[in-house]
Every structure is written in C-alpha cells, then in structure tokens.
Protein backbone atom coordinates (compact mmCIF):
# COMPACT_ATOMS: atom_id res chain seq x y z
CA UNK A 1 -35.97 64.53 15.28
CA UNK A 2 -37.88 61.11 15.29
CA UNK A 3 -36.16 58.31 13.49
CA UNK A 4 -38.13 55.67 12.08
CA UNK A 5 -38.48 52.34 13.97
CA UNK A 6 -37.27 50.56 10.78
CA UNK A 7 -34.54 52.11 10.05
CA UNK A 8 -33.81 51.70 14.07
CA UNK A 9 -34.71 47.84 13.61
CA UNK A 10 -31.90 47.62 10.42
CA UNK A 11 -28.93 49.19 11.91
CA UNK A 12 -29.60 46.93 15.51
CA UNK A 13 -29.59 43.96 13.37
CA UNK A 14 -26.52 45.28 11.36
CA UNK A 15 -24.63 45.66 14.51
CA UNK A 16 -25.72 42.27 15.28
CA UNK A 17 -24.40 40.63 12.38
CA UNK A 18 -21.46 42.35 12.78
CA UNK A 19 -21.02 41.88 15.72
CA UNK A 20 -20.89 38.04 15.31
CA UNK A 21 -19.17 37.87 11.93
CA UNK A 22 -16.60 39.44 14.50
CA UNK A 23 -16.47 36.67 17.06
CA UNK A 24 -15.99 34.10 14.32
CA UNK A 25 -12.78 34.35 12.81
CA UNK A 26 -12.35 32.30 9.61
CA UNK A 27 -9.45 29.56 9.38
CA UNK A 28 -6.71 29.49 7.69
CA UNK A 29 -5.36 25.94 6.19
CA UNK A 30 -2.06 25.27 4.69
CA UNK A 31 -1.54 21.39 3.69
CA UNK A 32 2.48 20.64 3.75
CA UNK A 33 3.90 16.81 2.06
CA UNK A 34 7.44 15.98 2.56
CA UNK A 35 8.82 17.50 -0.46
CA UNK A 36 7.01 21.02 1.44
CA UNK A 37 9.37 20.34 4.70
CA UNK A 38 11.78 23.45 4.28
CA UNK A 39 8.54 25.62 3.71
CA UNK A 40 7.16 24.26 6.24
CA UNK A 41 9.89 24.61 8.79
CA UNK A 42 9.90 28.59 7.60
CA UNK A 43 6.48 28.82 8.03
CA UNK A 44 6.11 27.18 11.32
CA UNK A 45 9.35 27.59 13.05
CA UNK A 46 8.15 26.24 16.31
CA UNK A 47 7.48 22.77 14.88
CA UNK A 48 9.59 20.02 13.27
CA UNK A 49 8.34 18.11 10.19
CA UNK A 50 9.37 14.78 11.16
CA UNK A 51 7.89 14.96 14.39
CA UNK A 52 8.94 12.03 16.97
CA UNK A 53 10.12 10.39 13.72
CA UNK A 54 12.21 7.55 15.42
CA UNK A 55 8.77 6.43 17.64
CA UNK A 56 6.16 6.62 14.54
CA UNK A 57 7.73 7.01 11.32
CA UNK A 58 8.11 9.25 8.49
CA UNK A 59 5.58 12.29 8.16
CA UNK A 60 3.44 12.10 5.39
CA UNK A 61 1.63 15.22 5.06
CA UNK A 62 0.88 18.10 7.83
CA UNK A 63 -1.74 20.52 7.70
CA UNK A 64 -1.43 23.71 9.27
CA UNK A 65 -4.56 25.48 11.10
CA UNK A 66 -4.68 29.09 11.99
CA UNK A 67 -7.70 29.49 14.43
CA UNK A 68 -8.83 31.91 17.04
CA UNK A 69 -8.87 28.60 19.22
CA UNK A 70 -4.97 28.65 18.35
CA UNK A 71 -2.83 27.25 15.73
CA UNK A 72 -2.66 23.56 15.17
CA UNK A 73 -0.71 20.72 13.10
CA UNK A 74 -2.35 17.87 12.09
CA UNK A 75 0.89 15.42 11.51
CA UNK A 76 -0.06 12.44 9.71
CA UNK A 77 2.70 9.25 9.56
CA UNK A 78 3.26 5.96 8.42
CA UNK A 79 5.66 3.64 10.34
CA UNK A 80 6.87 0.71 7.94
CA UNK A 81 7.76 -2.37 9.80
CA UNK A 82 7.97 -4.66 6.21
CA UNK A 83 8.07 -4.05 2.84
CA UNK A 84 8.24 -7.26 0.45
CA UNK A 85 7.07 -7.41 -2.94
CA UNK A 86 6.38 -10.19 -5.61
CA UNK A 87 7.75 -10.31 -8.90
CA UNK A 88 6.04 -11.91 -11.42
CA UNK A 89 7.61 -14.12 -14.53
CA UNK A 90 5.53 -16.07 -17.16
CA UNK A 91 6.38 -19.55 -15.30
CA UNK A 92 6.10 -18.03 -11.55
CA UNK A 93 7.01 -15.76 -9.35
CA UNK A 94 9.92 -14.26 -6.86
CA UNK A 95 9.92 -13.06 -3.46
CA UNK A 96 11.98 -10.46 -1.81
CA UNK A 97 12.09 -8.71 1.24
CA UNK A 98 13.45 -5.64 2.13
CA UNK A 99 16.43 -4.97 3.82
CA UNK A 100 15.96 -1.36 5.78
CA UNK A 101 20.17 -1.67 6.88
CA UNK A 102 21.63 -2.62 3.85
CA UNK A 103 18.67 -0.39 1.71
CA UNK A 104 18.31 -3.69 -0.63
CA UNK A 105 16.29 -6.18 -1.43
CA UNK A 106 16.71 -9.84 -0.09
CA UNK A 107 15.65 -13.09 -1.48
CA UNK A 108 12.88 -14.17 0.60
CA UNK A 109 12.95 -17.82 1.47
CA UNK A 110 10.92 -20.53 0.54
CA UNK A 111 10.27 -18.74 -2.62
CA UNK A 112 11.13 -19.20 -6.42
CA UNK A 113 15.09 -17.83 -7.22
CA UNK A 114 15.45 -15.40 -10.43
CA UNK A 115 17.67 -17.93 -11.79
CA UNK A 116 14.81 -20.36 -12.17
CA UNK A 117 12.57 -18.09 -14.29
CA UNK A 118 12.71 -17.71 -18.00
CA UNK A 119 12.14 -14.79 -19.74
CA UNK A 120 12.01 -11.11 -17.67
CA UNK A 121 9.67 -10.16 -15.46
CA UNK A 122 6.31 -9.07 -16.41
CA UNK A 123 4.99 -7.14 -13.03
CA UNK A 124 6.14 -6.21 -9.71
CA UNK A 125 3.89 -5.86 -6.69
CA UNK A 126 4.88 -4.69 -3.49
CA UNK A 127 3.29 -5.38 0.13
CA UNK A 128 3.76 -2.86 2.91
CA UNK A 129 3.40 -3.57 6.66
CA UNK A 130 2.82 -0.48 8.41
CA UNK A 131 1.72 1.31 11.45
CA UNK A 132 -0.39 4.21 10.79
CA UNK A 133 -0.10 7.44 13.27
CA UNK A 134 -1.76 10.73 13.12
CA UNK A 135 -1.61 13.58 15.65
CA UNK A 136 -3.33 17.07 16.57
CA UNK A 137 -0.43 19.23 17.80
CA UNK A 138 -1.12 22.63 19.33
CA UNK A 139 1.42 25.86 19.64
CA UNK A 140 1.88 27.19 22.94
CA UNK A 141 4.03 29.95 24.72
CA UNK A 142 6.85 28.93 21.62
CA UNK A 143 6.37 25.63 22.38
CA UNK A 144 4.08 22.71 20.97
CA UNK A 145 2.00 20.54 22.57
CA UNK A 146 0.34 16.93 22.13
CA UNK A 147 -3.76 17.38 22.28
CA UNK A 148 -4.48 14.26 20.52
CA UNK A 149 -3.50 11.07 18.92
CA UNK A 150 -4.73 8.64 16.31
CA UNK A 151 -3.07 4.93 15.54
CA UNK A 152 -4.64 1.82 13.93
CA UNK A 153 -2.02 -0.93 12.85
CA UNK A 154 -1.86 -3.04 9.43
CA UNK A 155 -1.03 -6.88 9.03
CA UNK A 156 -0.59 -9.13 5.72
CA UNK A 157 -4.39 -8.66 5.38
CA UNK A 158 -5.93 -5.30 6.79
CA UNK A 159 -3.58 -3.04 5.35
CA UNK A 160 -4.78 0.69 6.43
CA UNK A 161 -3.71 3.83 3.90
CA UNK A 162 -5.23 7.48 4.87
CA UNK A 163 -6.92 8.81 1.78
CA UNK A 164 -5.01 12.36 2.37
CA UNK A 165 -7.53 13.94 0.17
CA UNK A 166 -10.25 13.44 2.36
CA UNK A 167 -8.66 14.50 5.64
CA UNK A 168 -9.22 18.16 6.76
CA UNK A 169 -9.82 20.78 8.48
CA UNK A 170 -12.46 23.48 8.85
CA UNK A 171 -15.19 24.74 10.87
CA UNK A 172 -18.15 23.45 9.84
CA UNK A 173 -20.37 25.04 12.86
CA UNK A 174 -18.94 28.69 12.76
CA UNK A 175 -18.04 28.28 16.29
CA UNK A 176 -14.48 29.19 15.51
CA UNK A 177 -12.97 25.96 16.77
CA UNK A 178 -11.79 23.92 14.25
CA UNK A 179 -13.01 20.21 13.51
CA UNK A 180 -10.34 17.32 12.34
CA UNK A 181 -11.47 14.96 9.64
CA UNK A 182 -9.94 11.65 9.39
CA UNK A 183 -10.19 9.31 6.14
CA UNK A 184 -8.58 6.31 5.73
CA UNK A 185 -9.45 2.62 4.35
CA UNK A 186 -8.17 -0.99 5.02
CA UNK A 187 -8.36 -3.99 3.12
CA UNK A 188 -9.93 -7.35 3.67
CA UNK A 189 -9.00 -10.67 3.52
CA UNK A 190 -11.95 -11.37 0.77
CA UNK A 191 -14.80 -12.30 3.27
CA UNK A 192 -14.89 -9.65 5.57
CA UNK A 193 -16.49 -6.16 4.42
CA UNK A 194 -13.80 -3.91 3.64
CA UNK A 195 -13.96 -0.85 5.77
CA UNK A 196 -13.87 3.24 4.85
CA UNK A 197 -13.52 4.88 8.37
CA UNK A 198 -14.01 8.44 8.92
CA UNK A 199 -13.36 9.93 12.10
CA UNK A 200 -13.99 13.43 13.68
CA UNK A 201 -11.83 15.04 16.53
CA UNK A 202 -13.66 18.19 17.67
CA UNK A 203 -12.73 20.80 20.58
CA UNK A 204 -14.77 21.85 23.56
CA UNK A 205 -14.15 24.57 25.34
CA UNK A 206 -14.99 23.88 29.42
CA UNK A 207 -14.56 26.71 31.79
CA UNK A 208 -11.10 27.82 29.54
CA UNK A 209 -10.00 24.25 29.29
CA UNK A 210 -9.97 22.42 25.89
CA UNK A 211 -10.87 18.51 25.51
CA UNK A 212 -11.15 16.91 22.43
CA UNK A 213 -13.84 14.40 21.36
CA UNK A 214 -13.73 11.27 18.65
CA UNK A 215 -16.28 10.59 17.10
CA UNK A 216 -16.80 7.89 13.99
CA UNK A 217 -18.53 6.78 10.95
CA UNK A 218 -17.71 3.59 9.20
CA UNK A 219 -18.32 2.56 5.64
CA UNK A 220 -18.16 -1.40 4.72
CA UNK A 221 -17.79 -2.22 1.48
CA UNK A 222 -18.59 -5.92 0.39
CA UNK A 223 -15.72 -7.89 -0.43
CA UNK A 224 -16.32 -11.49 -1.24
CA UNK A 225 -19.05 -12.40 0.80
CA UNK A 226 -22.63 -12.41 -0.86
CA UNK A 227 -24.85 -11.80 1.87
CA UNK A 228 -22.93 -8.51 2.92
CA UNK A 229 -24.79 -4.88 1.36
CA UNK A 230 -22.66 -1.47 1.39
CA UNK A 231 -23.94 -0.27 5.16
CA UNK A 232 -22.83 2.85 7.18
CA UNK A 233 -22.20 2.20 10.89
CA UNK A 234 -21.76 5.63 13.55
CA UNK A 235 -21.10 5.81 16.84
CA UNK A 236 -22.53 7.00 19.85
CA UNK A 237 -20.44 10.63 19.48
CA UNK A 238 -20.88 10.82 15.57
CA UNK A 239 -24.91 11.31 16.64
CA UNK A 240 -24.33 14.17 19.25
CA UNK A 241 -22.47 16.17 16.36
CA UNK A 242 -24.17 19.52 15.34
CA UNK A 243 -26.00 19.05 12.00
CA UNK A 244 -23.20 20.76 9.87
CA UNK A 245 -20.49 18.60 11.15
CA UNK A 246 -22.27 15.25 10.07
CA UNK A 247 -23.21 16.17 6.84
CA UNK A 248 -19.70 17.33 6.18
CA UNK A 249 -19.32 13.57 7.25
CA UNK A 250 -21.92 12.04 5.21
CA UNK A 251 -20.38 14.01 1.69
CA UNK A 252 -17.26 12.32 2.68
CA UNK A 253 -18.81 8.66 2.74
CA UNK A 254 -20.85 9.37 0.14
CA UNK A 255 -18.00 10.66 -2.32
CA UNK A 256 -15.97 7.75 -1.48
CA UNK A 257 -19.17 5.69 -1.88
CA UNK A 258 -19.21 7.04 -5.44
CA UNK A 259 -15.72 6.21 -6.29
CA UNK A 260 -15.57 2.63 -5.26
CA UNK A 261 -18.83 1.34 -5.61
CA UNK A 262 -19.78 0.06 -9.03
C-alpha cells in the first residue's frame, strides 16, 4: 500500500514536536516566607530555612525550583545591623535605637527625651540598616550546594529592599534550565537618581559542567535633581541574553516603571 507523502510529512513532524516537548520538562515553583518554614522543611528535607543564618541574617522568602537541570533554592535574607526609629510629637521629635540584647528600645543620644514633649505622639518612623543577601542553592547526592551569591549593602541613605514580588523563577527560553530574576530598589539621598535594579543569573551547561552568568538592567528614577529623566542602563551580559529572557526583563522595569512613576 502507498501512503500519502502528507500524511508521511504530519506524523514526522508530530514525532518531532513530541519529541522536543519531551526534552523540555516544565518547572515547578514553590515560593516559601518564614511563617512557610515547617512546610518548607517537609517539603525540602535536605535544606534548612535559615540557611547560614548567624553569617547573613534571617531568611526572608525561598523559592523552590524543580528542574530537569536539578532542584534549586533561591534563599533570599536580610541582615539588620541597626534599627532606630523617630517618633514624632506636635513640638518635636524622639530618637531611639534598638537594643538587639536587651530586645528594647534605647534613648538615642543627642536627641529630644519623651519627658520634654507634650501631648502623645502623633507618628512613628523607623530606619533599618541592613545587609541584603540572596543565594542560588543546588541539591546534590542529599546534600546542598552553593552555585551562586548575591549581596549589596545599605547605609543611612541607600537603603536596598528586594521587591519579593518581582523576583522569580522560570524558563523563559524552553531550554529547561531555569533563569533567576532579581528585583530590588534603593533609595537616594534626594540628588542622586534612585535606582530599580534587576538582575538575571542564568545556567550554562559546558561539557556537563554548570556556570552561572549575571547579567543586569538598571532603572533610575529621578529624585530631586531636575536635569535627571527616568533612563534604563544594561550591561554588557543583559545584551547577550536570548530575546525571551530580556523581555521578561523589560515587563519587569516597565511594571515597576508604571507603579512609581507619576
């Protein structure tokens, strides 16, 4: 019997696409916060929550990656090193520090007493000094291992905070190794631009070994100065990224862009 070259032609390119949808295993992505650390030690019994806690502070969220490249945490923390705050009366205001020992807070010298304000205090604002620390863990043989690591530390003016909903992970290039997205924004000292930076960790595979590449795009806001305009800066890896990748990117800036740009 003869078969028809068409129907030949579909069920080779049916293989085909089967064949790849194969290869390409989707993720799977769990996102764990600190009130999630007993689920998360059940579900990944291998890792600790607080991991290397006493070097880099509390964990602030983890987000668990199931891969055919492997499984991987992405551990994001926060390591305090001040907290004081400013409370406000109608006639002036109070400084305190806090006391991480005693787990209270302290008058903070050369500031106004509460016994020299009238009235009760109309507003309470409170300044963090902090260290921020993030980290792509990978599972191996029952044990975990360090592939990559993030830091960028704060002072009385820069202030960093990751905006957690804007750090991921997925595969953006159906190549089955997952990419990690990095948000986070600092503060400025009212000249400066303020920047949004968004950073990209992606895996190569080289003759069975795995190496990780960063890769960044930064946002600056104007803050203050007149002459500065909202501009995007990227870097030399950010431009190498497939197409897919960077416009997984760009949404990020751009959303962001749309919530803080009047």
């Amino acid at each position: 019997m003869k078969l028809n070259p068409n129907y030949l032609f579909s069920i080779t390119l049916l293989f085909f696409v089967n064949a790849i949808s194969a290869q390409v295993k989707p993720l799977l992505v769990k996102r764990f916060y600190p009130k999630d650390s007993i689920k998360y030690s059940q579900a990944v019994p291998d890792a600790e929550f607080n991991y290397e806690s006493k070097l880099y502070g509390k964990t602030t969220m983890i987000i668990h990656c199931e891969s055919q490249y492997g499984h991987f945490e992405f551990v994001f923390k926060k390591k305090i090193n001040k907290l004081s705050r400013m409370i406000d009366y109608k006639d002036g205001a109070v400084g305190e520090v806090y006391n991480f020992k005693t787990k209270k807070w302290v008058h903070e010298e050369g500031s106004w007493n509460h016994r020299d304000m009238k009235g009760k205090p109309q507003d309470t604002i409170i300044f963090s000094e902090h260290n921020l620390y993030a980290f792509i863990l990978q599972q191996n043989h029952g044990g975990i291992l360090e592939k990559a690591k993030f830091q960028d530390f704060g002072n009385v003016v820069y202030w960093p905070e990751f905006d957690y909903q804007k750090c991921s992970i997925s595969d953006e290039d159906k190549d089955g190794a997952p990419e990690f997205y990095l948000s986070y924004m600092g503060e400025s000292d009212g000249l400066d631009a303020k920047p949004f930076k968004q950073i990209i960790y992606t895996i190569f595979d080289k003759s069975g070994h795995q190496s990780y590449t960063k890769s960044k795009a930064t946002a600056y806001y104007p803050d203050g100065n007149e002459d500065d305009v909202y501009n995007i800066q990227y870097d030399e890896n950010w431009k190498k990224l497939p197409k897919n990748i960077k416009l997984k990117s760009q949404k990020i800036l751009k959303d962001h862009q749309l919530k803080n740009v009047e």
